[in-house]
Protein backbone atom coordinates (compact mmCIF):
# COMPACT_ATOMS: atom_id res chain seq x y z
CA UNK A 1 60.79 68.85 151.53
CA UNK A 2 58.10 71.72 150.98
CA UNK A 3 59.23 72.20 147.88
CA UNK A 4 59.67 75.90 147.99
CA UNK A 5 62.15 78.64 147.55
CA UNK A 6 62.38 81.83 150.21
CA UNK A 7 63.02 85.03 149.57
CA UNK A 8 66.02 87.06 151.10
CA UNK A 9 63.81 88.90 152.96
CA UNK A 10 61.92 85.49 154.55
CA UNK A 11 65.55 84.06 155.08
CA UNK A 12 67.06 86.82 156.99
CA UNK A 13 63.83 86.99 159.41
CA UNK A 14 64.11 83.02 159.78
CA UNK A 15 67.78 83.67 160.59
CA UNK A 16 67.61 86.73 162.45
CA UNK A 17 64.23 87.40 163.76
CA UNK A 18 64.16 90.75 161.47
CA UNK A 19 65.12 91.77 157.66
CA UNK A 20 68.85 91.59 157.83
CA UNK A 21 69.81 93.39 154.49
CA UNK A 22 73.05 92.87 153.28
CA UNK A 23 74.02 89.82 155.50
CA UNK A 24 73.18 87.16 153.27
CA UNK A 25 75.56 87.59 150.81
CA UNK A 26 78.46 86.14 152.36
CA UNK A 27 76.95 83.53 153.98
CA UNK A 28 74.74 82.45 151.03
CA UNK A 29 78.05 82.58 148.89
CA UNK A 30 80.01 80.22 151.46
CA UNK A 31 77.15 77.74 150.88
CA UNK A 32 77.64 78.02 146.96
CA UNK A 33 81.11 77.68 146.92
CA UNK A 34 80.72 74.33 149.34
CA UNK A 35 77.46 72.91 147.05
CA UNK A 36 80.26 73.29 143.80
CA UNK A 37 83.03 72.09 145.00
CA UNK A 38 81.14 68.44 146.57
CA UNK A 39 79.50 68.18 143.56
CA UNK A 40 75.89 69.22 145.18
CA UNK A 41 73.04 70.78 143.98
CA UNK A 42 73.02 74.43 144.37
CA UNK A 43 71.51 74.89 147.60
CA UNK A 44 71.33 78.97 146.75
CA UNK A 45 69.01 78.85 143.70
CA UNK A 46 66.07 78.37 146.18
CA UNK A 47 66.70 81.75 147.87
CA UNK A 48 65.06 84.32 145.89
CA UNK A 49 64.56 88.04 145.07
CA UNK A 50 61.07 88.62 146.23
CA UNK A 51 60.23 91.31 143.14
CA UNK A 52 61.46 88.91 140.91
CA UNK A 53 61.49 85.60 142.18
CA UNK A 54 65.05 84.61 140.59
CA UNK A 55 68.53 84.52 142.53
CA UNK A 56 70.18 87.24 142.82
CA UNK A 57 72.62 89.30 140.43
CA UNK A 58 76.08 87.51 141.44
CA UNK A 59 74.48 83.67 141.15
CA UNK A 60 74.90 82.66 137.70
CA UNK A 61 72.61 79.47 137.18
CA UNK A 62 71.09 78.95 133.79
CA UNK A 63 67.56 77.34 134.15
CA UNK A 64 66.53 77.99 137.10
CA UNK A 65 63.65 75.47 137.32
CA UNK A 66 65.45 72.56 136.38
CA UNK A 67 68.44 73.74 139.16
CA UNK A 68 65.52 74.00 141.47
CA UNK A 69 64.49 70.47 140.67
CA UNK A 70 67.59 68.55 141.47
CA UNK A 71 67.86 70.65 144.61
CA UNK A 72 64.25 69.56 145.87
CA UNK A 73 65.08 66.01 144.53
CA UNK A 74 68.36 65.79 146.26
CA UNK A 75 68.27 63.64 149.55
CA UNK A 76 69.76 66.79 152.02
CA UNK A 77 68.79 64.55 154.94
CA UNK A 78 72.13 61.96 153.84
CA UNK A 79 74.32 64.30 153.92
CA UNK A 80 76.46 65.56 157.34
CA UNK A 81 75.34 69.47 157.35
CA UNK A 82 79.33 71.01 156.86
CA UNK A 83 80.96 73.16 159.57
CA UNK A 84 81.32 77.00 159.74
CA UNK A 85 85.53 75.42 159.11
CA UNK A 86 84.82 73.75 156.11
CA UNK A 87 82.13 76.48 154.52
CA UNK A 88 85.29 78.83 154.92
CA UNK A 89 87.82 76.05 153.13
CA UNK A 90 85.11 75.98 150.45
CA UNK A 91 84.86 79.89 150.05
CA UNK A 92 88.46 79.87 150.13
CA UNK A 93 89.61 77.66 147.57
CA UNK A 94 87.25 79.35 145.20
CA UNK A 95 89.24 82.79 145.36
């Protein structure tokens, strides 16, 4: 709603109360996976490198600002937030 991206760094201490290096990867690629394979705007491009304000290496989005668009412009609130279960199923299927 703030229209903003965070960086890794803000995320993990939102998540875990301290920089959690390393952690992020995973979890941030179960999310991907899930935003593909519904057909939803890639959640991940908002989470950003914090010396150079892109997604990291292993997220391959070409234009960034227009990804970052339809992800601020998406309605998240009409959507059921997905389960730990079916963030795992998404992850999965992508192997």
């Amino acid at each position: 709603m703030n229209r903003q991206s965070l960086t890794y760094v803000g995320l993990s201490k939102l998540m875990f109360g301290r920089q959690a290096s390393g952690v992020l990867d995973a979890i941030l690629g179960h999310i991907a996976f899930y935003c593909k394979e519904h057909d939803l705007p890639p959640l991940t491009s908002i989470v950003v490198n914090s010396e150079t304000g892109v997604p990291g290496d292993g997220i391959p989005i070409q234009n960034i600002p227009s990804v970052r668009e339809e992800v601020y412009r998406f309605d998240w609130y009409d959507i059921l937030p997905p389960s730990a279960e079916f963030l795992k199923i998404s992850f999965e299927n992508a192997k």
